[in-house]
PDB file of N, CA and C in Angstrom:
ATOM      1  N   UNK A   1     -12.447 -12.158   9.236  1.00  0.00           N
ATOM      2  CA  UNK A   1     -12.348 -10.819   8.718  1.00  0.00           C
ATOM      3  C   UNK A   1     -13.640 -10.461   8.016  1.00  0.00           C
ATOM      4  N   UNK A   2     -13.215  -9.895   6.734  1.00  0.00           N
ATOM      5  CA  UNK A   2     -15.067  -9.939   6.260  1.00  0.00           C
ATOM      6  C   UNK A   2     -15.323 -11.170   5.477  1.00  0.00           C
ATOM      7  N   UNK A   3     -16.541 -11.231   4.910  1.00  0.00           N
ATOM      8  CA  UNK A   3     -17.378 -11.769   5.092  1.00  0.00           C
ATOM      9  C   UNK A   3     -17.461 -11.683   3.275  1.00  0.00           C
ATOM     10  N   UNK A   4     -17.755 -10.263   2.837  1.00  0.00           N
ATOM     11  CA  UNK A   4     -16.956 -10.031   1.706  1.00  0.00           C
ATOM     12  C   UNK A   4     -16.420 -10.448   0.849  1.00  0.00           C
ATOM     13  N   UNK A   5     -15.710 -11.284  -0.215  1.00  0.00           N
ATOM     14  CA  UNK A   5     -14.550 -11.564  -1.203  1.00  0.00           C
ATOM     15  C   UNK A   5     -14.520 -10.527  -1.697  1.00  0.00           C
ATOM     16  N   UNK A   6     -13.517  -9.970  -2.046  1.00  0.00           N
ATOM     17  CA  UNK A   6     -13.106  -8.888  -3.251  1.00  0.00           C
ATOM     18  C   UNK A   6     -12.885 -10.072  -4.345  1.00  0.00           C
ATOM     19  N   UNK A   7     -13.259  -9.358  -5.781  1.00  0.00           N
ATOM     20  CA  UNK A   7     -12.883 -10.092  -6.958  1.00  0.00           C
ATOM     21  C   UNK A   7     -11.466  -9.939  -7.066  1.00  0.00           C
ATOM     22  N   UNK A   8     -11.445 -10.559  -8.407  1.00  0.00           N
ATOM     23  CA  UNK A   8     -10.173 -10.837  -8.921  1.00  0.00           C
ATOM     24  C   UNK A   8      -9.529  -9.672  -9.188  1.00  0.00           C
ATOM     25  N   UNK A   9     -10.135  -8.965 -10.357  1.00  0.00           N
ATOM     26  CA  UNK A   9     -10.387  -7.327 -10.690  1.00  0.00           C
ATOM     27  C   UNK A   9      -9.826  -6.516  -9.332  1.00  0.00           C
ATOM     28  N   UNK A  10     -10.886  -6.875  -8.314  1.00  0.00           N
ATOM     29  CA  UNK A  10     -10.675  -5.547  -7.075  1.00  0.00           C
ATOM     30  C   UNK A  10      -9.375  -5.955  -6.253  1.00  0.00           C
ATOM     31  N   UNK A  11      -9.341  -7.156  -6.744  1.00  0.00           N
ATOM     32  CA  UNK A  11      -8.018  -7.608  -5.452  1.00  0.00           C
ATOM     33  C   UNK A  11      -6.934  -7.055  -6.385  1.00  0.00           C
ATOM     34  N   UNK A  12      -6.299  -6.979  -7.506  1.00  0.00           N
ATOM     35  CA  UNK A  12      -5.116  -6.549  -8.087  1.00  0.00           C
ATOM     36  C   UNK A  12      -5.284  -4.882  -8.309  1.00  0.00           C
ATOM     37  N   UNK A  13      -6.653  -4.444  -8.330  1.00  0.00           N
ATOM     38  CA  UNK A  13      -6.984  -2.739  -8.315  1.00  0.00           C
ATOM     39  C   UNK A  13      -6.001  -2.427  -7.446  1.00  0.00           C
ATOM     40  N   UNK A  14      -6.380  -2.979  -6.168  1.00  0.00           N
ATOM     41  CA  UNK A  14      -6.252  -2.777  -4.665  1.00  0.00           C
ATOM     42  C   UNK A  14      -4.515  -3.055  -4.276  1.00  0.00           C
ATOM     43  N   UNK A  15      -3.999  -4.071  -5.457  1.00  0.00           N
ATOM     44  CA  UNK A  15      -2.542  -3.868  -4.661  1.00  0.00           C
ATOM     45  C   UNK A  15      -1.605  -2.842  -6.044  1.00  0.00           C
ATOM     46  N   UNK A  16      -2.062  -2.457  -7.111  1.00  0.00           N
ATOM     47  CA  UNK A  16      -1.937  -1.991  -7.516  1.00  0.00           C
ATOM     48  C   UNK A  16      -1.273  -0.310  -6.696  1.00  0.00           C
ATOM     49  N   UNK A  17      -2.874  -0.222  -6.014  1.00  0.00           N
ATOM     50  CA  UNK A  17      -3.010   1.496  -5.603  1.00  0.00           C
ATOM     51  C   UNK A  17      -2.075   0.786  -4.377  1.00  0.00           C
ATOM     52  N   UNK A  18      -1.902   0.150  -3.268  1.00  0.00           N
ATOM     53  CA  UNK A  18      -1.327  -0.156  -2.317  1.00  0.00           C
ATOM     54  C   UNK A  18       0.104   0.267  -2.763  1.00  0.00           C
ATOM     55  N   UNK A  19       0.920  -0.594  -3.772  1.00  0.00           N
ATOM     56  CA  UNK A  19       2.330  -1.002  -4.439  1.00  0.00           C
ATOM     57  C   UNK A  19       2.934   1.031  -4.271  1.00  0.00           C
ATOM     58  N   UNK A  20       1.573   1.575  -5.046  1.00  0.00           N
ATOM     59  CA  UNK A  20       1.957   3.307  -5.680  1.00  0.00           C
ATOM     60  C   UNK A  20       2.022   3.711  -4.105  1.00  0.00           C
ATOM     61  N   UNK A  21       1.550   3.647  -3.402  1.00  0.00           N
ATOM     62  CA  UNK A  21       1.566   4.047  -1.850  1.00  0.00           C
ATOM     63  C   UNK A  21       2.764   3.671  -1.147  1.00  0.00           C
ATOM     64  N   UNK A  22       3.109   2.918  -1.636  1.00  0.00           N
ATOM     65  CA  UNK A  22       4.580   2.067  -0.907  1.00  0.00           C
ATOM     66  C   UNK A  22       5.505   3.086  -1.309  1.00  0.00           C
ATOM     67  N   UNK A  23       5.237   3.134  -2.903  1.00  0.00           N
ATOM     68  CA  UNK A  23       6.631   3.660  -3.363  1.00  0.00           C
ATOM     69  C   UNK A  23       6.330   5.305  -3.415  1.00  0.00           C
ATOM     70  N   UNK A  24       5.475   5.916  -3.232  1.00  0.00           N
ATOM     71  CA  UNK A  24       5.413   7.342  -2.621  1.00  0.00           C
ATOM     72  C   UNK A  24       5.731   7.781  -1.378  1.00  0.00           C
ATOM     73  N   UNK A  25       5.867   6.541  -0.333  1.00  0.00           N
ATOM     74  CA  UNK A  25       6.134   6.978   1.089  1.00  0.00           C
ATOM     75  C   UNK A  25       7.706   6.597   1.433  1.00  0.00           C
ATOM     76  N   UNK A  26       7.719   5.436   0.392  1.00  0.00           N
ATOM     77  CA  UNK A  26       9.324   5.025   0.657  1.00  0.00           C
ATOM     78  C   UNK A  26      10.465   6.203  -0.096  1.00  0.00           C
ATOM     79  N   UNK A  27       9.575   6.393  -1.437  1.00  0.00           N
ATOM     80  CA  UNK A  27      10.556   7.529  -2.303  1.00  0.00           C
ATOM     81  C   UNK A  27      10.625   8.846  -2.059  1.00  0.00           C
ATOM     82  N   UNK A  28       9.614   9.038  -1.134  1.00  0.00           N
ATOM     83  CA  UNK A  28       9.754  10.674  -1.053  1.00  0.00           C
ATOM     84  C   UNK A  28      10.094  10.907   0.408  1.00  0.00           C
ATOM     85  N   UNK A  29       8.838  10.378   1.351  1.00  0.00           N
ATOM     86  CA  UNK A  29       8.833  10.611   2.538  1.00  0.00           C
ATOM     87  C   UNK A  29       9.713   9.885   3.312  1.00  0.00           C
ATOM     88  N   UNK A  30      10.598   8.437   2.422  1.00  0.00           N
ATOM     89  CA  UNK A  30      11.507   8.217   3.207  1.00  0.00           C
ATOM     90  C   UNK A  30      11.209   6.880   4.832  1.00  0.00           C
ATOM     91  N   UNK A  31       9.841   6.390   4.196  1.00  0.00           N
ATOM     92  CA  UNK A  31       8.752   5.991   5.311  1.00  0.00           C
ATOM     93  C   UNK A  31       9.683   4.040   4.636  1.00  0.00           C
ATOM     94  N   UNK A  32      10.693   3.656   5.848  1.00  0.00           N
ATOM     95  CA  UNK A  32      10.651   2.292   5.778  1.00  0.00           C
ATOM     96  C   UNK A  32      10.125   0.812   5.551  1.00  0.00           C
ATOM     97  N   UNK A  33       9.739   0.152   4.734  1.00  0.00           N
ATOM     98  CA  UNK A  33       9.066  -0.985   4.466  1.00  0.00           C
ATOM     99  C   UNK A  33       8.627  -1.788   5.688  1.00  0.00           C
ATOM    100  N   UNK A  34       9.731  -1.834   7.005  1.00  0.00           N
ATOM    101  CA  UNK A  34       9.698  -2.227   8.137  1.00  0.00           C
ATOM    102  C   UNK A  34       8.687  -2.104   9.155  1.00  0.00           C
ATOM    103  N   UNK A  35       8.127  -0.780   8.760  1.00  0.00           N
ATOM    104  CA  UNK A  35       7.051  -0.270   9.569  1.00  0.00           C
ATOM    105  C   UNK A  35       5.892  -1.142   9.543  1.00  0.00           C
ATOM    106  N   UNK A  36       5.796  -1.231   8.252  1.00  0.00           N
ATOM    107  CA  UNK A  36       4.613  -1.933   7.593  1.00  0.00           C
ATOM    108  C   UNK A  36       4.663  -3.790   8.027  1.00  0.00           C
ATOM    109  N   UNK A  37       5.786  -4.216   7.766  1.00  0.00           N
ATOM    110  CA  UNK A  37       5.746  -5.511   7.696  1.00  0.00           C
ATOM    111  C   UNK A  37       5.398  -6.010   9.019  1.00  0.00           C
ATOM    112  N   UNK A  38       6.007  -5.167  10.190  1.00  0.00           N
ATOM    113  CA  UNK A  38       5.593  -5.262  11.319  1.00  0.00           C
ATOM    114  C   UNK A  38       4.148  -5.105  11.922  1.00  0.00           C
ATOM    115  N   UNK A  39       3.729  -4.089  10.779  1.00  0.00           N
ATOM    116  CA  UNK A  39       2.146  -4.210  11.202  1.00  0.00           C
ATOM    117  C   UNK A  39       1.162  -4.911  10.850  1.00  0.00           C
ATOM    118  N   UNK A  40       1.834  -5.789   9.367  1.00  0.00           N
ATOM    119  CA  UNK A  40       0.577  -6.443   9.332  1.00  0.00           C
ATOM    120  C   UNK A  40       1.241  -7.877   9.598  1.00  0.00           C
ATOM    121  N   UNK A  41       2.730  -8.307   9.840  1.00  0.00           N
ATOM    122  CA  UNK A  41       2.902  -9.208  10.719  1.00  0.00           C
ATOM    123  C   UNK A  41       4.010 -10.668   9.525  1.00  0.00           C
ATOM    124  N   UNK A  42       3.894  -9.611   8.507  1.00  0.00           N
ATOM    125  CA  UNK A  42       4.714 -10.352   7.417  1.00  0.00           C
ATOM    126  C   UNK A  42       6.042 -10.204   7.265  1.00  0.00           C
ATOM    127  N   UNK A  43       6.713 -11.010   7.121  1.00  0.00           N
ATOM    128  CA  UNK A  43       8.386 -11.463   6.625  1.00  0.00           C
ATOM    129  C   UNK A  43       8.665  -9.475   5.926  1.00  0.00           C
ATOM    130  N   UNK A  44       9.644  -8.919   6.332  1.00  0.00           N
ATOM    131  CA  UNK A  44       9.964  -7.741   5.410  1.00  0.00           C
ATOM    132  C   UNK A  44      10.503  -8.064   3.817  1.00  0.00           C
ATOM    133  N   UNK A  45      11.169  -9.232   3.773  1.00  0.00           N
ATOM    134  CA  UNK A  45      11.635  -9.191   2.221  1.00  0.00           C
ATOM    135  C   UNK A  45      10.055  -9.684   1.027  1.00  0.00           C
ATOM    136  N   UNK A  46       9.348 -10.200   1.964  1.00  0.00           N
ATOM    137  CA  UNK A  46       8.255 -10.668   1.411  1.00  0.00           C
ATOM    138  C   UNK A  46       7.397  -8.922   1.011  1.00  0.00           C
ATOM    139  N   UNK A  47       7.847  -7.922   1.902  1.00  0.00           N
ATOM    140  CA  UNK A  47       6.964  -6.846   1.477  1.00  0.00           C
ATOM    141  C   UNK A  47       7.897  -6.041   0.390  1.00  0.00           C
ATOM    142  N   UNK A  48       8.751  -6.441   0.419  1.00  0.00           N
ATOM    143  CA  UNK A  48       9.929  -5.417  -0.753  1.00  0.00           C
ATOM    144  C   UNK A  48       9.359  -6.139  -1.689  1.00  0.00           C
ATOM    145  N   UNK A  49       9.720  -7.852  -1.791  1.00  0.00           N
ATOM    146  CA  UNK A  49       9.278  -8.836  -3.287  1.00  0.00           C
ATOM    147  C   UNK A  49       7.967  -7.924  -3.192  1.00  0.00           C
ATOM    148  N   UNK A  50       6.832  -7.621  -2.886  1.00  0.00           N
ATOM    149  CA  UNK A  50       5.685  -7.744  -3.197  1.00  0.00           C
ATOM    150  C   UNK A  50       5.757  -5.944  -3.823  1.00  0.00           C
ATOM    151  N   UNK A  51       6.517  -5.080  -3.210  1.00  0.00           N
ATOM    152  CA  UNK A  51       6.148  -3.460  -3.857  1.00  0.00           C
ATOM    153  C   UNK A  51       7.441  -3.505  -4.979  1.00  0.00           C
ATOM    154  N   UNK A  52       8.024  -4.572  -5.655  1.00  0.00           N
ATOM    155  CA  UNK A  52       8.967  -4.503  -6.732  1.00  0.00           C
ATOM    156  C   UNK A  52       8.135  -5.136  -8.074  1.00  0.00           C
ATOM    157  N   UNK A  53       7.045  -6.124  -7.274  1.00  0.00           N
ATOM    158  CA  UNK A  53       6.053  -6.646  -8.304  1.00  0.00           C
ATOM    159  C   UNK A  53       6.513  -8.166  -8.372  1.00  0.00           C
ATOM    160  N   UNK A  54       7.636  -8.740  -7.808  1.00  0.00           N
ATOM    161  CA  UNK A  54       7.736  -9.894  -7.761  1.00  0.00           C
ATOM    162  C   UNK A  54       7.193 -11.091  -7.432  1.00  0.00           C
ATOM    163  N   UNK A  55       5.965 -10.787  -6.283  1.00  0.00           N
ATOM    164  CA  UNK A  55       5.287 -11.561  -5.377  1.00  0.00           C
ATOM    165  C   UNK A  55       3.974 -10.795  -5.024  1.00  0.00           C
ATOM    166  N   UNK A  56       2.935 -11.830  -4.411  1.00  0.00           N
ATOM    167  CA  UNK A  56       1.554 -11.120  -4.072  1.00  0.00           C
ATOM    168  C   UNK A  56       1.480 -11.078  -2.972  1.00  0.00           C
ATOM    169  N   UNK A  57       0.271 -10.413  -2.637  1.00  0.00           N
ATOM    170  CA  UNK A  57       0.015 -11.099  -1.441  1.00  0.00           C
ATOM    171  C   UNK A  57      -1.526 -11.160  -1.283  1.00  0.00           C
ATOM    172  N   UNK A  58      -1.843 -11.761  -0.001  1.00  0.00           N
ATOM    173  CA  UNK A  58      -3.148 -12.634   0.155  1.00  0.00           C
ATOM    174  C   UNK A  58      -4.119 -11.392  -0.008  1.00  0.00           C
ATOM    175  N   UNK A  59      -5.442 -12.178   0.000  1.00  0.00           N
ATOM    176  CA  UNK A  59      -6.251 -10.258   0.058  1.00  0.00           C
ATOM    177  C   UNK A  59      -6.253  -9.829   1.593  1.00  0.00           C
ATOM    178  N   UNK A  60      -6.195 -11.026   2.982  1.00  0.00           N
ATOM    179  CA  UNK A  60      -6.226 -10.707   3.927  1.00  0.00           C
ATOM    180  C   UNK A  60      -5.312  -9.430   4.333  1.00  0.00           C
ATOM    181  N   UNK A  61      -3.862  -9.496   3.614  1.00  0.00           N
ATOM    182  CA  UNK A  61      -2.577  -8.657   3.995  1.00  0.00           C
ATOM    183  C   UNK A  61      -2.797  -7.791   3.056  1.00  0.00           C
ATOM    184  N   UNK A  62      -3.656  -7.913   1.886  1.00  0.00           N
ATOM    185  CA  UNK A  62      -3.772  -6.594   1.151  1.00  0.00           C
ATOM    186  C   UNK A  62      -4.859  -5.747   2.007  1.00  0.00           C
ATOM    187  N   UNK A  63      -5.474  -6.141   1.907  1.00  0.00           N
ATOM    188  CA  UNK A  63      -6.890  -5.178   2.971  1.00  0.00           C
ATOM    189  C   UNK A  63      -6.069  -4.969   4.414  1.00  0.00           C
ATOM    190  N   UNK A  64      -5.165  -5.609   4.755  1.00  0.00           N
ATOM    191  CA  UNK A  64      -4.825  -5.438   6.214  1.00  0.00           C
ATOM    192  C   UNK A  64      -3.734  -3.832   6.194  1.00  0.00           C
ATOM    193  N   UNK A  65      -2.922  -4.341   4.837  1.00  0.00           N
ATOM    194  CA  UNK A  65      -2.060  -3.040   4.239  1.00  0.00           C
ATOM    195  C   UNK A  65      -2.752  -1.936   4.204  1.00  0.00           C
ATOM    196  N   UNK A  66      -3.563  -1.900   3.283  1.00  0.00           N
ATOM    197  CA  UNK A  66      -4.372  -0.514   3.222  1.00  0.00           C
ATOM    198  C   UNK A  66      -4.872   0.171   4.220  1.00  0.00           C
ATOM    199  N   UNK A  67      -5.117  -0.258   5.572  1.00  0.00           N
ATOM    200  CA  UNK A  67      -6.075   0.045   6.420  1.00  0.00           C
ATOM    201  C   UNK A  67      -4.379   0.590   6.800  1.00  0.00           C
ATOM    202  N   UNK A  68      -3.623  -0.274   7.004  1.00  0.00           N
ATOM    203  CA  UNK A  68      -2.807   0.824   7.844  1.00  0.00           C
ATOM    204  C   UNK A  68      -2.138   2.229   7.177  1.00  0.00           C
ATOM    205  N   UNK A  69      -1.876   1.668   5.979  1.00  0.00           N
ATOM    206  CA  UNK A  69      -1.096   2.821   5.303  1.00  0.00           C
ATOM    207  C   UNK A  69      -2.401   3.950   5.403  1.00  0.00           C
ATOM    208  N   UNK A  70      -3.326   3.835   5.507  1.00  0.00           N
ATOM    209  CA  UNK A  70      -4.280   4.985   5.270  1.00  0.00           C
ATOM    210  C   UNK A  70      -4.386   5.152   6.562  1.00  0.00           C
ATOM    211  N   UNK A  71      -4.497   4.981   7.492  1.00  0.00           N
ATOM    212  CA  UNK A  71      -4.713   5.355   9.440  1.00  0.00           C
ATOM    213  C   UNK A  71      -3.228   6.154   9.682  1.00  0.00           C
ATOM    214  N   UNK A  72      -1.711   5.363   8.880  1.00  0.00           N
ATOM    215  CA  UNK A  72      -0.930   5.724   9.585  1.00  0.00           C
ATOM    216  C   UNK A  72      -0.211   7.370   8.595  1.00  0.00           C
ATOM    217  N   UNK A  73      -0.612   7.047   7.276  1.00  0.00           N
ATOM    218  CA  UNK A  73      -0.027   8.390   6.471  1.00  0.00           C
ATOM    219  C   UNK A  73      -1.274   8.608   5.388  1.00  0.00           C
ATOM    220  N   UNK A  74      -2.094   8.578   5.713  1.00  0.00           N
ATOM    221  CA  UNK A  74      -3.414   9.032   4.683  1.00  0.00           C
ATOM    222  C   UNK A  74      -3.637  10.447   4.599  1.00  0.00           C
ATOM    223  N   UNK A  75      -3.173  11.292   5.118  1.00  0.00           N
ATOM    224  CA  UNK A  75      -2.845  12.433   5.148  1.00  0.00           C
ATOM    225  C   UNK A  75      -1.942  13.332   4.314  1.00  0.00           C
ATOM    226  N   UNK A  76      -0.374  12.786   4.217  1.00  0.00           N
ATOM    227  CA  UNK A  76       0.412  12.300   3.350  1.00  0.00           C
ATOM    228  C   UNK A  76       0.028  12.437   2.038  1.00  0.00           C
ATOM    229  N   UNK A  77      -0.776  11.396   2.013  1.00  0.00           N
ATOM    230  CA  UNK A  77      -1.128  10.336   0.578  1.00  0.00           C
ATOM    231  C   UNK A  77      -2.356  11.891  -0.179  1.00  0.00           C
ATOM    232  N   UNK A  78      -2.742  12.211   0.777  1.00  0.00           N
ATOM    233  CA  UNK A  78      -3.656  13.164   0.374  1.00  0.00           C
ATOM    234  C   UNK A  78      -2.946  14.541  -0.030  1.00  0.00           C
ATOM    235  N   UNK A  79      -2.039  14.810   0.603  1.00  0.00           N
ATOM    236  CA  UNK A  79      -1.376  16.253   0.163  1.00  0.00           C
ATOM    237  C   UNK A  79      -0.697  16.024  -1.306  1.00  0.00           C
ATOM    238  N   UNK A  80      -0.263  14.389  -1.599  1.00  0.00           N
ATOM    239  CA  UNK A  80       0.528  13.968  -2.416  1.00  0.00           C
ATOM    240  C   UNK A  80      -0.581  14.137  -3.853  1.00  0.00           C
ATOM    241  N   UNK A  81      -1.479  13.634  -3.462  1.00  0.00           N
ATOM    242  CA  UNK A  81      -2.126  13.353  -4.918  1.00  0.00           C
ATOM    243  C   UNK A  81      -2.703  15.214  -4.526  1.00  0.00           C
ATOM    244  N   UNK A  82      -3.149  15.961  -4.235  1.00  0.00           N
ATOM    245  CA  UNK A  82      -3.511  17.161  -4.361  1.00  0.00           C
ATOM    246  C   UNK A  82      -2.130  18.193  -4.987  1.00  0.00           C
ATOM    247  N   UNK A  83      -1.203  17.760  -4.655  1.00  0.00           N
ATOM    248  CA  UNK A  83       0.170  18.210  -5.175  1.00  0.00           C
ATOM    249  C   UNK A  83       0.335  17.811  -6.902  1.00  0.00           C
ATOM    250  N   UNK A  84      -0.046  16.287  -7.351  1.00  0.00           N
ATOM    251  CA  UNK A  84      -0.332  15.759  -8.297  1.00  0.00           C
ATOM    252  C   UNK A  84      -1.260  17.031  -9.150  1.00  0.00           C
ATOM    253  N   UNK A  85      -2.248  16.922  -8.843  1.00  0.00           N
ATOM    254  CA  UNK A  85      -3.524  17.467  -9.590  1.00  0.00           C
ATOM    255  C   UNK A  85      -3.224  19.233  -9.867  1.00  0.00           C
ATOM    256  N   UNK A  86      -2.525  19.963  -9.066  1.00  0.00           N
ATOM    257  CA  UNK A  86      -2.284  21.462  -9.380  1.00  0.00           C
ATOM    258  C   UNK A  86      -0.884  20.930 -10.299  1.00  0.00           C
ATOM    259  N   UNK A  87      -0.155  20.103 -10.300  1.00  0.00           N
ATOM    260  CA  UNK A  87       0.598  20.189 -11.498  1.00  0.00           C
ATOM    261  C   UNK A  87       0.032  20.047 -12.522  1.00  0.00           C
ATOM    262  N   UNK A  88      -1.043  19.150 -13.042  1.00  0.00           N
ATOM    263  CA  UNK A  88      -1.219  18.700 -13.892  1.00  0.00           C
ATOM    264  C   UNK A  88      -1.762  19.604 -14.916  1.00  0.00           C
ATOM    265  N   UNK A  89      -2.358  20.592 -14.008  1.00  0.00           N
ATOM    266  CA  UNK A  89      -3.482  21.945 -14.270  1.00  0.00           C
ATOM    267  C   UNK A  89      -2.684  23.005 -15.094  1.00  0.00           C
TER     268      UNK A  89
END
Protein backbone atom coordinates (compact mmCIF):
# COMPACT_ATOMS: atom_id res chain seq x y z
CA UNK A 1 0.00 0.00 0.00
CA UNK A 2 1.86 3.18 0.80
CA UNK A 3 4.90 3.58 1.61
CA UNK A 4 3.82 6.33 4.05
CA UNK A 5 3.09 5.54 7.97
CA UNK A 6 0.52 7.79 9.30
CA UNK A 7 1.40 8.70 13.00
CA UNK A 8 -0.14 7.85 15.94
CA UNK A 9 -1.91 11.36 16.12
CA UNK A 10 -3.07 10.95 12.28
CA UNK A 11 -4.10 7.37 12.60
CA UNK A 12 -6.81 8.06 15.55
CA UNK A 13 -7.58 11.80 13.69
CA UNK A 14 -8.47 9.58 10.84
CA UNK A 15 -10.77 7.01 12.59
CA UNK A 16 -12.12 9.50 14.59
CA UNK A 17 -13.52 11.55 11.30
CA UNK A 18 -14.17 7.90 9.69
CA UNK A 19 -16.38 6.60 13.16
CA UNK A 20 -18.55 10.49 12.54
CA UNK A 21 -19.03 9.27 8.84
CA UNK A 22 -20.33 5.93 9.85
CA UNK A 23 -22.69 7.32 12.14
CA UNK A 24 -23.99 10.17 9.73
CA UNK A 25 -24.68 7.69 6.94
CA UNK A 26 -26.01 4.97 9.18
CA UNK A 27 -28.23 7.66 11.28
CA UNK A 28 -29.58 9.67 8.78
CA UNK A 29 -29.14 8.26 5.39
CA UNK A 30 -29.89 4.92 6.65
CA UNK A 31 -26.55 3.59 4.63
CA UNK A 32 -25.89 -0.21 6.26
CA UNK A 33 -22.55 -1.13 7.98
CA UNK A 34 -22.64 -4.18 5.50
CA UNK A 35 -21.83 -2.23 2.60
CA UNK A 36 -18.72 -1.24 4.00
CA UNK A 37 -17.49 -4.40 5.61
CA UNK A 38 -17.84 -5.98 2.35
CA UNK A 39 -15.72 -3.51 0.81
CA UNK A 40 -12.96 -3.41 2.64
CA UNK A 41 -13.28 -7.21 3.30
CA UNK A 42 -13.74 -7.23 7.21
CA UNK A 43 -15.93 -9.40 9.63
CA UNK A 44 -19.30 -6.88 9.92
CA UNK A 45 -19.48 -7.11 13.79
CA UNK A 46 -15.83 -6.13 13.77
CA UNK A 47 -17.10 -2.81 11.87
CA UNK A 48 -20.11 -2.08 14.36
CA UNK A 49 -17.32 -2.94 17.53
CA UNK A 50 -15.12 -0.47 15.74
CA UNK A 51 -18.00 2.71 14.94
CA UNK A 52 -19.36 2.05 18.81
CA UNK A 53 -15.62 2.72 19.86
CA UNK A 54 -15.06 -0.69 21.18
CA UNK A 55 -12.32 -1.91 18.83
CA UNK A 56 -9.73 -0.45 16.19
CA UNK A 57 -8.76 -1.03 13.36
CA UNK A 58 -5.47 -1.41 11.38
CA UNK A 59 -4.41 1.84 9.47
CA UNK A 60 -4.51 -0.45 6.32
CA UNK A 61 -8.65 -0.78 6.86
CA UNK A 62 -8.68 2.71 8.12
CA UNK A 63 -7.21 4.31 4.91
CA UNK A 64 -8.98 1.49 2.98
CA UNK A 65 -12.44 2.87 4.83
CA UNK A 66 -12.03 6.31 3.95
CA UNK A 67 -11.29 5.92 0.38
CA UNK A 68 -14.49 4.18 0.07
CA UNK A 69 -16.82 6.07 2.16
CA UNK A 70 -15.58 9.17 0.25
CA UNK A 71 -15.83 7.53 -3.62
CA UNK A 72 -19.07 5.90 -2.49
CA UNK A 73 -21.11 8.95 -0.44
CA UNK A 74 -18.64 11.94 -0.38
CA UNK A 75 -21.17 13.87 -1.79
CA UNK A 76 -23.52 13.11 0.99
CA UNK A 77 -20.87 13.85 3.51
CA UNK A 78 -20.53 17.20 1.75
CA UNK A 79 -24.18 18.41 1.66
CA UNK A 80 -24.09 17.16 5.39
CA UNK A 81 -21.39 19.27 6.78
CA UNK A 82 -22.62 22.38 4.43
CA UNK A 83 -26.10 21.77 6.10
CA UNK A 84 -23.96 21.83 9.48
CA UNK A 85 -22.32 25.25 8.80
CA UNK A 86 -25.72 27.40 7.64
CA UNK A 87 -27.06 26.17 10.98
CA UNK A 88 -24.51 27.19 12.90
CA UNK A 89 -24.62 30.80 11.23
Amino acid sequence: MNSKRLTEEELIEKQEKVKAWLHILDKIYWVKMTVFSRAINIHNQNLHNFRKGKRGLTEENTVLLEKVIVRKYGRLLMLEDSDDESISK
